[in-house]
C-alpha atoms as a PDB file:
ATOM      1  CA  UNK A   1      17.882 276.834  53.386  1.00  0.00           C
ATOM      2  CA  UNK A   2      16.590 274.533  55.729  1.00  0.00           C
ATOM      3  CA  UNK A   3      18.482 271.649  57.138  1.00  0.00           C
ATOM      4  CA  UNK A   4      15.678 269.080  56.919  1.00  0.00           C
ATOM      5  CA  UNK A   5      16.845 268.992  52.734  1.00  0.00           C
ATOM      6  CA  UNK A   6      19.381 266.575  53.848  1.00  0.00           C
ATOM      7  CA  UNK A   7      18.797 262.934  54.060  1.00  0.00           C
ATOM      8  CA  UNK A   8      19.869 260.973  57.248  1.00  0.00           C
ATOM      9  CA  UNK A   9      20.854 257.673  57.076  1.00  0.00           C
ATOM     10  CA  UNK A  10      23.651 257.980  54.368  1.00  0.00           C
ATOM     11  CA  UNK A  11      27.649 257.625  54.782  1.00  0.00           C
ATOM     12  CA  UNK A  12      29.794 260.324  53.441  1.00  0.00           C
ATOM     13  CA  UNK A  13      32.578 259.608  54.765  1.00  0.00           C
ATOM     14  CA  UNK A  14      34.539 258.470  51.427  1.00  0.00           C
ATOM     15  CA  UNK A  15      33.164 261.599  49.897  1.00  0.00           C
ATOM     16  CA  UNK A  16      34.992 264.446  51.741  1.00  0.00           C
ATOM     17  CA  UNK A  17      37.740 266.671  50.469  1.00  0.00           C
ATOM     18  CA  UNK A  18      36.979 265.809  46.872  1.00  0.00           C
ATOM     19  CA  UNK A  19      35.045 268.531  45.504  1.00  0.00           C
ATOM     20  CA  UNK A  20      37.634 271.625  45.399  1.00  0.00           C
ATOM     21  CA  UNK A  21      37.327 275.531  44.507  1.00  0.00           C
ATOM     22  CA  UNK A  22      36.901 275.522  40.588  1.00  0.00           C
ATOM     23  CA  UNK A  23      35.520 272.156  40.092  1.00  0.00           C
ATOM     24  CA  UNK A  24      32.019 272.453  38.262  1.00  0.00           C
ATOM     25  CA  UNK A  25      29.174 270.593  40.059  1.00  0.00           C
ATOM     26  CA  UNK A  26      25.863 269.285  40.441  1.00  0.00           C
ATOM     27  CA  UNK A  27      23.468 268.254  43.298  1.00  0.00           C
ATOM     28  CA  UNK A  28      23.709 264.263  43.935  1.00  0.00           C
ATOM     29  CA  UNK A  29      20.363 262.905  44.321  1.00  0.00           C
ATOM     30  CA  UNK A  30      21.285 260.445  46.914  1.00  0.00           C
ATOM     31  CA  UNK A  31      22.580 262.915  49.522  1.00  0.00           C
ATOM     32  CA  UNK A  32      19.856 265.494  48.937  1.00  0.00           C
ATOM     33  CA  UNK A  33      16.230 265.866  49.838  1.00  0.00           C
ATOM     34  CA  UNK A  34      14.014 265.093  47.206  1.00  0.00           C
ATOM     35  CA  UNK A  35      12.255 268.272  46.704  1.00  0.00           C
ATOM     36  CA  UNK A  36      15.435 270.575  46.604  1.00  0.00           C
ATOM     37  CA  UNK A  37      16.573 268.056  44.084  1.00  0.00           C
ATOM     38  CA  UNK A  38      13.828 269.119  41.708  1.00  0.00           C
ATOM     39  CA  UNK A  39      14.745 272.484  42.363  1.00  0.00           C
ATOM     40  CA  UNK A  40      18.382 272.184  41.615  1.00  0.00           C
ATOM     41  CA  UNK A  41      18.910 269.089  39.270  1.00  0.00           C
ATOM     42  CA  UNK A  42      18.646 271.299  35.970  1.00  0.00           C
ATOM     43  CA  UNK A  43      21.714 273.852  36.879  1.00  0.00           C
ATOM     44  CA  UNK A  44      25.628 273.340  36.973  1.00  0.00           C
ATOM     45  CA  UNK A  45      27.599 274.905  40.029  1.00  0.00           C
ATOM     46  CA  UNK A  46      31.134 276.555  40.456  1.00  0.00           C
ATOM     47  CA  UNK A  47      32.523 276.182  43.591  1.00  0.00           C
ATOM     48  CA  UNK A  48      34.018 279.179  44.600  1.00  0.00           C
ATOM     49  CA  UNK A  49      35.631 278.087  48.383  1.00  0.00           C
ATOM     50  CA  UNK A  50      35.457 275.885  51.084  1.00  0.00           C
ATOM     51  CA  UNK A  51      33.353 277.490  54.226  1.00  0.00           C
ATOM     52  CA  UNK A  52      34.433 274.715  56.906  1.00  0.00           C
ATOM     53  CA  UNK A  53      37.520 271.967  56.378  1.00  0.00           C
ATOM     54  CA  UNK A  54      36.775 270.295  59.515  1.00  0.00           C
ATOM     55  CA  UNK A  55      33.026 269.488  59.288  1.00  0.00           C
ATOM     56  CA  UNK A  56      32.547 265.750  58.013  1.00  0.00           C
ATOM     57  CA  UNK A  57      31.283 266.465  55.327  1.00  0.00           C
ATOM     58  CA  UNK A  58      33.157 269.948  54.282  1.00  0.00           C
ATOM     59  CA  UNK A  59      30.990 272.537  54.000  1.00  0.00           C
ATOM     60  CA  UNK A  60      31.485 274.641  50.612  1.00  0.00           C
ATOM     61  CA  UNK A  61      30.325 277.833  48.554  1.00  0.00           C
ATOM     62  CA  UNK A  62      28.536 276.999  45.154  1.00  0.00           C
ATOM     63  CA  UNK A  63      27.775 279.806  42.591  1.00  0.00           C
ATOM     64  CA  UNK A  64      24.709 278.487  40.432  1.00  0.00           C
ATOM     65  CA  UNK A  65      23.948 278.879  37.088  1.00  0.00           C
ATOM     66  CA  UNK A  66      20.570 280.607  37.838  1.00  0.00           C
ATOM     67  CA  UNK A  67      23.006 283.114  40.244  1.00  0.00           C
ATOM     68  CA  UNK A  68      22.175 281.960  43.056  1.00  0.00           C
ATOM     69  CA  UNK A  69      25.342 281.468  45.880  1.00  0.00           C
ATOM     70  CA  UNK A  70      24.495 278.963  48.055  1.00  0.00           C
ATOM     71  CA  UNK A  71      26.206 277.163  50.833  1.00  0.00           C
ATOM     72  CA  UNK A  72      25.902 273.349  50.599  1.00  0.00           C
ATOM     73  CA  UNK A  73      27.335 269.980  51.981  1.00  0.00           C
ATOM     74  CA  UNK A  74      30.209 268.564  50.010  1.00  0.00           C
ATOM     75  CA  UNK A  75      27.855 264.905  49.915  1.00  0.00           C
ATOM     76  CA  UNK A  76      25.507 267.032  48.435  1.00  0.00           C
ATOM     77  CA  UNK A  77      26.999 267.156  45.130  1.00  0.00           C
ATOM     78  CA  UNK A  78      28.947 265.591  42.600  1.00  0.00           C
ATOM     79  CA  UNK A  79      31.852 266.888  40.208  1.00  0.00           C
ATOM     80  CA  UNK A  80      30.551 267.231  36.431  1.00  0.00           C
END
């Protein structure tokens, strides 16, 4: 995946830590590149474990609907 999907500019500060293994999610289309939004924006993720606790944002596993397992930015998606 590469890491120009992610848009600079944004604050995620206030977002970190809330997403936890179990919670469903989806991909927020304010923290995401445009294009891997349209990719994304139709499934529903599980997230199966956190990869890094002390990256700002945390770092986390999804498992995709379309079965995909991905590795994503906690800013990158919100809880369904």
């Amino acid at each position: 995946m590469p890491a120009n999907r992610i848009r600079d500019g944004c604050n995620s500060s206030n977002r970190t830590y809330r997403i936890r293994p179990g919670d469903l999610v989806v991909v927020n289309k304010d923290f995401i590149d445009e294009s891997y939004y349209k990719q994304l924006k139709d499934f529903t993720g599980l997230v199966t474990q956190h990869i890094k606790h002390n990256e700002m944002p945390a770092l986390i596993e999804v498992f995709w609907t379309d079965g995909v397992v991905e590795k994503m930015y906690e800013d990158e998606l919100d809880k369904v």
